[in-house]
Protein backbone atom coordinates (compact mmCIF):
# COMPACT_ATOMS: atom_id res chain seq x y z
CA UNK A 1 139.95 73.97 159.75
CA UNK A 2 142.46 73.72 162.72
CA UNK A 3 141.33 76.59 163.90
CA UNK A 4 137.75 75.51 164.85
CA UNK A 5 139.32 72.50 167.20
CA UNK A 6 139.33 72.74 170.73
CA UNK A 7 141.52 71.49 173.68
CA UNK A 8 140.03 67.90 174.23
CA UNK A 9 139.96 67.02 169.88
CA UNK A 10 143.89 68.35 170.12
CA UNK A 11 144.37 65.53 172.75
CA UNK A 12 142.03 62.81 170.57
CA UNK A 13 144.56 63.09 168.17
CA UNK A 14 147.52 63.19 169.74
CA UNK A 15 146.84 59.99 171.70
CA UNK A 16 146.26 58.00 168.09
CA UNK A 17 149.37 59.73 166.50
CA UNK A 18 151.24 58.18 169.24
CA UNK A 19 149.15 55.04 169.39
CA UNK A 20 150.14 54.55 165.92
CA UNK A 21 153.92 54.72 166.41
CA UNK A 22 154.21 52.35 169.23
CA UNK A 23 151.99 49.78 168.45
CA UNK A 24 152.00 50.45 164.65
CA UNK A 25 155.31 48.68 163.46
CA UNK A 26 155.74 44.78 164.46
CA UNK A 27 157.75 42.13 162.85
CA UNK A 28 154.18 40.74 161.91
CA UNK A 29 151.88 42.95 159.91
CA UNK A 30 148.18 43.15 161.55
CA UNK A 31 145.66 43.09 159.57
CA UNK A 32 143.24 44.52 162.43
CA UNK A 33 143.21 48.20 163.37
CA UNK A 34 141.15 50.05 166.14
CA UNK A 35 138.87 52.63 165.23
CA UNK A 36 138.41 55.71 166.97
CA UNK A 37 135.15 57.82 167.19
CA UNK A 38 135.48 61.58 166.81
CA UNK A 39 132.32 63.21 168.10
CA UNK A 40 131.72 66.50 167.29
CA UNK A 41 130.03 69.19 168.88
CA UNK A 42 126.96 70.51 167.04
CA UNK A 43 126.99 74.54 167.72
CA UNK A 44 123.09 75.96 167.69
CA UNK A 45 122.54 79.05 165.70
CA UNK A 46 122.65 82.21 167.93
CA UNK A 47 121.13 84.51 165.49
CA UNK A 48 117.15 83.30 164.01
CA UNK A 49 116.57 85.62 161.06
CA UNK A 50 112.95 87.34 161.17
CA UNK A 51 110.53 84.92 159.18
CA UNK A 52 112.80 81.91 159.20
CA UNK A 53 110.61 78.94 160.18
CA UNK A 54 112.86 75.91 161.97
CA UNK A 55 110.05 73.27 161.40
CA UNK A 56 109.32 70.96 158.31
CA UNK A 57 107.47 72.94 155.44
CA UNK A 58 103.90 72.18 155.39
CA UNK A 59 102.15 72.95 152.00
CA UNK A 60 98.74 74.37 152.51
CA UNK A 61 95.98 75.79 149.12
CA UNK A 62 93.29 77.02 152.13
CA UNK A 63 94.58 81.18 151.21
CA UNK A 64 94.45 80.41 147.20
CA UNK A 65 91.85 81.77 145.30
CA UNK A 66 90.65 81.24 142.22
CA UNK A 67 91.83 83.78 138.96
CA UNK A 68 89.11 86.32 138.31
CA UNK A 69 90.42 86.91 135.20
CA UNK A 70 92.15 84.70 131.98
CA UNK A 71 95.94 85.31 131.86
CA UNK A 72 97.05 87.13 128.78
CA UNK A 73 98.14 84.95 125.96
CA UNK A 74 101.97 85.61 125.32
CA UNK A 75 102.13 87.33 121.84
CA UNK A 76 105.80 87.21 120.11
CA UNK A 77 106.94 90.17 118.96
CA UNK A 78 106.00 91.38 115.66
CA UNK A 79 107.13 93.79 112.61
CA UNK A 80 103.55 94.60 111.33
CA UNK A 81 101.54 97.39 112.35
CA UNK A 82 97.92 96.34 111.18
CA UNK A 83 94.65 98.70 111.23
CA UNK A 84 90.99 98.68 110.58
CA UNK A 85 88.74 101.08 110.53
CA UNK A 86 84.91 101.67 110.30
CA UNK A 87 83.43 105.03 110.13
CA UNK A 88 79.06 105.83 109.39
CA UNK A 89 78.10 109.48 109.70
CA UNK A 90 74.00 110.04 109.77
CA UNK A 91 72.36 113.33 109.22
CA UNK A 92 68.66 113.29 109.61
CA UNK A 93 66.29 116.25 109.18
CA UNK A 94 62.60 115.91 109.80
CA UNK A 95 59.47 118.59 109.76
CA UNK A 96 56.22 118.53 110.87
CA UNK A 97 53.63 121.72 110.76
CA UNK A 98 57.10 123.69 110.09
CA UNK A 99 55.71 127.25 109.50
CA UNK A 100 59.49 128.08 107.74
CA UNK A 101 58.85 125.20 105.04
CA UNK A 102 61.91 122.38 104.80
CA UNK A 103 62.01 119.28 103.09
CA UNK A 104 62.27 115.82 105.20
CA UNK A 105 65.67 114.53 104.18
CA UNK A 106 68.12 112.07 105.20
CA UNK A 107 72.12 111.45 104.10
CA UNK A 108 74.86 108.75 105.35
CA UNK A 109 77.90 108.20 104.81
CA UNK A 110 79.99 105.27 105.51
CA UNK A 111 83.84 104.76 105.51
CA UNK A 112 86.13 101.90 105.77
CA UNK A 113 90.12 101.68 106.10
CA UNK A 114 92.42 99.26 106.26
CA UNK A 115 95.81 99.51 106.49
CA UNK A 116 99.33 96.99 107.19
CA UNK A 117 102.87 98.76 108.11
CA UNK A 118 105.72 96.36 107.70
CA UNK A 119 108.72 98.08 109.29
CA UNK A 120 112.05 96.31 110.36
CA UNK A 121 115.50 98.08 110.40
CA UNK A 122 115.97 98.97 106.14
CA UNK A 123 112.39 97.94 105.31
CA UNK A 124 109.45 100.09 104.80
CA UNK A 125 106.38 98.63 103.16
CA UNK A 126 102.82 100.39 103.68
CA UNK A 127 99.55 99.43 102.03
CA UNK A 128 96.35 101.24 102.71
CA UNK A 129 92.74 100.44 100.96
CA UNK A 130 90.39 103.50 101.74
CA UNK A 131 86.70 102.51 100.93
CA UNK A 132 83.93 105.29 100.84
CA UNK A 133 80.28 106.36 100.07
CA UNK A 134 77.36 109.10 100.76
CA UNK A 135 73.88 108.66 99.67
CA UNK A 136 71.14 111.53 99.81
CA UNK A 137 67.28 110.66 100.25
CA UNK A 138 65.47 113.92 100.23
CA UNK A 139 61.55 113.59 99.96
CA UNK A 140 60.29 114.05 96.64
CA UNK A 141 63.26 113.01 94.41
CA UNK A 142 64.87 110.15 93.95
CA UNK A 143 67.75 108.95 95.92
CA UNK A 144 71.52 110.82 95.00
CA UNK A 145 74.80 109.79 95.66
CA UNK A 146 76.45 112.47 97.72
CA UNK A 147 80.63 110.49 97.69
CA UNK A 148 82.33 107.84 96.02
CA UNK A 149 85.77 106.73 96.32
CA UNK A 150 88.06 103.59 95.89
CA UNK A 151 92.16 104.19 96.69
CA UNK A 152 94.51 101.27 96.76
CA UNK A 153 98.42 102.14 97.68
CA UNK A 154 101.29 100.24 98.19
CA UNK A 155 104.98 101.28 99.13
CA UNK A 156 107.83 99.53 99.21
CA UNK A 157 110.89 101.70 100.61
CA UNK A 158 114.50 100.66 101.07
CA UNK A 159 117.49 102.04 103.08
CA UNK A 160 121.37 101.91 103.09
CA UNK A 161 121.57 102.13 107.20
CA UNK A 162 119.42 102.32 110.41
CA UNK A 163 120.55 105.92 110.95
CA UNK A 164 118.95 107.79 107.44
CA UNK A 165 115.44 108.68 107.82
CA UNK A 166 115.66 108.53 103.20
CA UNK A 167 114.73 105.29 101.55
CA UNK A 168 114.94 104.19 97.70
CA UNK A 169 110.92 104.12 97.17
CA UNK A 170 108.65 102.06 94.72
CA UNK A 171 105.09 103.09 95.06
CA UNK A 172 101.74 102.06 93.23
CA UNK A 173 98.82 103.92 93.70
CA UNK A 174 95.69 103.23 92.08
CA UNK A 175 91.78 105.15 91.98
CA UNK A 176 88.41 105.01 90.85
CA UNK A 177 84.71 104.46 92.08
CA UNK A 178 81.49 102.05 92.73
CA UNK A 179 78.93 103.45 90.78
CA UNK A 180 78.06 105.84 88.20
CA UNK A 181 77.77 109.31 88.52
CA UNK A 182 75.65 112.12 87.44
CA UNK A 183 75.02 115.59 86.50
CA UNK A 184 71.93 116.00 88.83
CA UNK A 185 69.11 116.55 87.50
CA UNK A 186 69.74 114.51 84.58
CA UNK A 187 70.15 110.68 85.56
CA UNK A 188 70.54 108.86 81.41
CA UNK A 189 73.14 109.90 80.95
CA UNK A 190 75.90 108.67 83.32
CA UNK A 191 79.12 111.41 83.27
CA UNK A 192 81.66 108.81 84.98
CA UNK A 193 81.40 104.62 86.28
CA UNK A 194 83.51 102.27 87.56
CA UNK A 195 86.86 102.53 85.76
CA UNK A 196 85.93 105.20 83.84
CA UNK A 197 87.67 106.90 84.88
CA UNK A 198 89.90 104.79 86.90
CA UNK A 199 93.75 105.95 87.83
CA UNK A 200 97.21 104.09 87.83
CA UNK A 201 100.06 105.74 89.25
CA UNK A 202 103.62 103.79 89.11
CA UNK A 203 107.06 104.98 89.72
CA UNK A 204 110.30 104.89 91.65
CA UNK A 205 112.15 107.50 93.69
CA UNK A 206 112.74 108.43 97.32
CA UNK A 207 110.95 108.72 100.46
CA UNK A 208 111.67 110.81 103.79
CA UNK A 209 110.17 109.31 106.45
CA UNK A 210 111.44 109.83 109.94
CA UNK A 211 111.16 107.61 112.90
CA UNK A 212 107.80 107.44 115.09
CA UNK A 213 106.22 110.12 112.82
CA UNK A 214 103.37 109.52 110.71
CA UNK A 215 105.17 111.93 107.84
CA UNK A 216 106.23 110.87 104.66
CA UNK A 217 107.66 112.73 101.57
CA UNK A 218 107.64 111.18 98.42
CA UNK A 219 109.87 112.25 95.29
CA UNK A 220 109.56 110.32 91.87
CA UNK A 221 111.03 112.00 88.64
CA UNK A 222 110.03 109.11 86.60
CA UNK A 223 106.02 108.18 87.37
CA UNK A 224 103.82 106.73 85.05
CA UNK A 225 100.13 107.41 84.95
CA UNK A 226 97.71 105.43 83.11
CA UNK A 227 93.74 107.05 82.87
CA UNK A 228 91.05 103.93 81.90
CA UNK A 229 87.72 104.31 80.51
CA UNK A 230 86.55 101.00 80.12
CA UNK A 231 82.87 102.74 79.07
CA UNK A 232 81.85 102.60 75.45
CA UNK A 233 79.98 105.81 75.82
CA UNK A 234 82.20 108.05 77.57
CA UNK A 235 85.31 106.95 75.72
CA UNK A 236 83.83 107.76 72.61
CA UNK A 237 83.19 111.00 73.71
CA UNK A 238 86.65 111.40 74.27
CA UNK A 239 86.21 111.97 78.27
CA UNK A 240 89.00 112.46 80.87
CA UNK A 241 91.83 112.97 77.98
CA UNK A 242 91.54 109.83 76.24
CA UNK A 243 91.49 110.05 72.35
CA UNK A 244 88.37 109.12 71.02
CA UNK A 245 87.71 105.54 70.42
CA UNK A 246 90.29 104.53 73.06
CA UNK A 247 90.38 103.24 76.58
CA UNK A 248 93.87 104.01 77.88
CA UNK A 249 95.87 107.16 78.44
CA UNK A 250 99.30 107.04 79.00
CA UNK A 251 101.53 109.30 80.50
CA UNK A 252 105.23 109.81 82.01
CA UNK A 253 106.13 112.47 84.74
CA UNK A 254 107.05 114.09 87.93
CA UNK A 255 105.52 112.99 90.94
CA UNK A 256 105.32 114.25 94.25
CA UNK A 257 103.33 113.27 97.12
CA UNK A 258 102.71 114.14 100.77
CA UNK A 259 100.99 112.27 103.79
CA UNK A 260 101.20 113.26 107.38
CA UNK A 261 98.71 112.65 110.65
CA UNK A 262 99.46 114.23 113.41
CA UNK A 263 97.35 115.25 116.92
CA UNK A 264 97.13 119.04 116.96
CA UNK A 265 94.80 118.83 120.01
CA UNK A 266 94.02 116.43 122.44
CA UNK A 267 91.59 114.30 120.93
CA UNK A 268 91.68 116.04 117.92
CA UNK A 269 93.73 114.39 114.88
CA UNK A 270 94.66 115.97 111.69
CA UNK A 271 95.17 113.82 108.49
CA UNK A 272 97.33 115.49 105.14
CA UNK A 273 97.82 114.31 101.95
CA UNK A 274 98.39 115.91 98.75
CA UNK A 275 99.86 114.68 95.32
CA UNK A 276 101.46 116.71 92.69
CA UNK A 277 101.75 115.63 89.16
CA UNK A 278 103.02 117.21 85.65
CA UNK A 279 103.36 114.98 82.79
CA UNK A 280 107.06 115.66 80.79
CA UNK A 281 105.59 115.11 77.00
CA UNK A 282 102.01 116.74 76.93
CA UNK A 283 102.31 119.57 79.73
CA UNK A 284 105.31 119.87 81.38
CA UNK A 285 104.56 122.42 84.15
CA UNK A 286 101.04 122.47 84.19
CA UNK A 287 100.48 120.90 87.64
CA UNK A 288 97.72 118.24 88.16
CA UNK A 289 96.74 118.70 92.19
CA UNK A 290 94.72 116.26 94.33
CA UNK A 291 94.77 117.61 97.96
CA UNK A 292 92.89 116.12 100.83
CA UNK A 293 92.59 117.75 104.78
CA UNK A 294 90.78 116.07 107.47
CA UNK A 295 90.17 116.51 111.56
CA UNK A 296 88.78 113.88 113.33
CA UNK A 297 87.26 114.89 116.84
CA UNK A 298 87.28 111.94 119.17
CA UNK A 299 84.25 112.17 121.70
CA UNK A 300 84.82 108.96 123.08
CA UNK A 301 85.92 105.73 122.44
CA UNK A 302 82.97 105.12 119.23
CA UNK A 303 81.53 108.32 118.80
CA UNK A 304 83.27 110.93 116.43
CA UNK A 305 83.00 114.32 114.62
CA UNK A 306 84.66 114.60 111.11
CA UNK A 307 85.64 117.16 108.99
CA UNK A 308 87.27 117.45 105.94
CA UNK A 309 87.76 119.02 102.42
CA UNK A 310 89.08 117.32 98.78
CA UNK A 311 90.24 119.55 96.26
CA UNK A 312 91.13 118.36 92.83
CA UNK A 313 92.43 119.86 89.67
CA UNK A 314 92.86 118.20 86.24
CA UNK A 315 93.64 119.66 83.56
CA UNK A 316 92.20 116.30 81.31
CA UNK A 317 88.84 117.21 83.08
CA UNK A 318 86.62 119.53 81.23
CA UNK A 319 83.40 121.44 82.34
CA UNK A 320 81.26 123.84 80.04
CA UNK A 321 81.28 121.71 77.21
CA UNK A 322 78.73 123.39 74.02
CA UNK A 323 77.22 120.84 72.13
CA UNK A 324 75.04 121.60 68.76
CA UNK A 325 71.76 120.32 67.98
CA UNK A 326 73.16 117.84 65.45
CA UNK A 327 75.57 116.51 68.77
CA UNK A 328 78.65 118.09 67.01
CA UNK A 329 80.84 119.63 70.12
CA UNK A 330 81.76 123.00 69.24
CA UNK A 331 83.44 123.89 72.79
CA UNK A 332 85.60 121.08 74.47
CA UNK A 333 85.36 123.13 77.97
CA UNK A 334 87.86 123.88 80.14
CA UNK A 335 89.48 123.02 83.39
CA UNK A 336 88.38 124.21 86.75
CA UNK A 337 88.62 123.16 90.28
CA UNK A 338 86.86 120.83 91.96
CA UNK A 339 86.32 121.01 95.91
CA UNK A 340 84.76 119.24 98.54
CA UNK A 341 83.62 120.06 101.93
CA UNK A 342 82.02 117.24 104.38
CA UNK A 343 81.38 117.75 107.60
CA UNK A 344 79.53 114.78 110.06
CA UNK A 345 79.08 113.35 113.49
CA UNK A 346 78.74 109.65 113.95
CA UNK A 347 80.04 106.17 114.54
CA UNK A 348 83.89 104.72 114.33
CA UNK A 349 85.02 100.87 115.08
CA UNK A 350 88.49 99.79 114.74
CA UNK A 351 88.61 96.27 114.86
């Protein structure tokens, strides 16, 4: 502080220093003391910076202008993944004076998904409800039901650390459909309805599902799978394995299921999943395969192209079944395959 003192403050203060010494000690004490006035030099600043304003703020709203647009509402952050989806393919074929010959027809087909992810450090839980169904009107027959389909699933997957992409798995799966179904032509008798059949999958084991990767491997050596028939008719025909007379099939077995959706073109998205089943007591090694494969083609942000196959095999479904006149079954039938194909453009909403 010394330093910043010039020649006439070093004087100032020697004059009261010695002020003090002559005057300061009497055989009286005085109670009065002079005061002396230090004034110091106020330096100006040599250096303005660029934008610096020396004058007294004034506050001014002439330049504001109003917001064009609502702020965005802070969201905190969460664990869930949620999705829903709306899909409606329309295929319309009409004929007038058509020298080839046709039929005037018309078929839709409407899908709905939804789906919550829960996913936070050892905790995997995924439930999907897939909704879907096709309906024929071709002119001069009555109306047909081209798809029916109701799939519930639920996974709840567990891990020791953050660094293994394997989790301890429980996983509940369950399927049937709306309405009944047929064996076109012949609409009195129905050959399935609404939980009949109707499939329950439950079981534990382990999952492989890697991080940011819609992939997931499923392994369950103890799975069991109940078939319903809650239909008076069908289950006393013995229909979809059941014994005659009953309404629930029970079995215990091996389970192993597949999912994955990945892009394998630009706006073209692939979606696996297969299931693989063989029941320990009954048929151990004879496979029971449900195997799905679709690409979605994106146009733009609502309008879509679809394709996509379903094969099944059961061996508790029969075909070719020979009946006598007297309704005594004399063949049960056999297995075969079932498969799919669907192909549509159309309409799909996520909301």
């Amino acid at each position: 502080m010394l330093k910043n003192l010039n020649k006439t403050h070093y004087l100032a203060i020697c004059a009261f220093i010695f002020t003090g010494l002559c005057f300061g000690q009497t055989d009286e004490q005085d109670d009065t003391a002079d005061t002396i006035v230090i004034r110091w030099e106020q330096k100006k600043l040599k250096n303005i910076l660029r934008g610096v304003r020396l004058q007294s703020p004034r506050v001014s709203f002439s330049g504001t202008k109003p917001l064009l647009e609502k702020p965005k509402k802070f969201l905190p952050l969460s664990f869930w993944d949620n999705e829903n989806k709306f899909g409606l393919n329309v295929n319309e074929v009409a004929f007038v004076n058509w020298n080839a010959g046709g039929e005037n027809s018309v078929s839709a087909l409407a899908n709905m998904l939804f789906s919550r992810k829960y996913k936070f450090r050892y905790i995997n839980w995924d439930s999907e409800l897939r909704l879907r169904y096709g309906i024929n009107a071709q002119e001069g027959r009555k109306l047909r039901k081209t798809d029916d389909f109701i799939r519930l699933t639920s996974a709840f997957a567990f891990r020791r650390d953050t660094l293994s992409h394997w989790y301890y798995q429980v996983k509940m799966n369950f399927n049937t459909q709306f309405s009944n179904g047929f064996k076109y032509p012949n609409r009195e008798n129905p050959i399935s309805r609404f939980m009949a059949p109707g499939y329950l999958f439950l079981g534990a084991g382990t999952s492989y599902i890697p991080e940011n990767k819609e992939f997931n491997l499923y392994i369950s050596p103890f799975t069991q799978k109940a078939t319903f028939v809650f239909d008076e008719d069908l289950s006393e025909q013995g229909s979809f394995g059941v014994e005659k007379g009953k309404n629930v099939f029970m079995e215990l077995g091996f389970l192993v299921t597949n999912t994955w959706e990945t892009e394998v073109a630009k706006n073209v998205k692939m979606n696996h999943r297969i299931s693989m089943y063989t029941d320990y007591l009954r048929s151990f090694g004879n496979i029971d395969v449900d195997w799905e494969l679709n690409f979605t083609l994106q146009v733009n942000k609502y309008l879509q192209a679809n394709i996509g196959t379903h094969l099944i095999f059961d061996d508790d479904i029969l075909f070719d079944e020979v009946v006598a006149e007297d309704g005594t079954v004399l063949d049960a039938g056999i297995p075969r395959i079932q498969f799919k194909q669907l192909l549509g453009i159309g309409l799909g909403y996520a909301f």
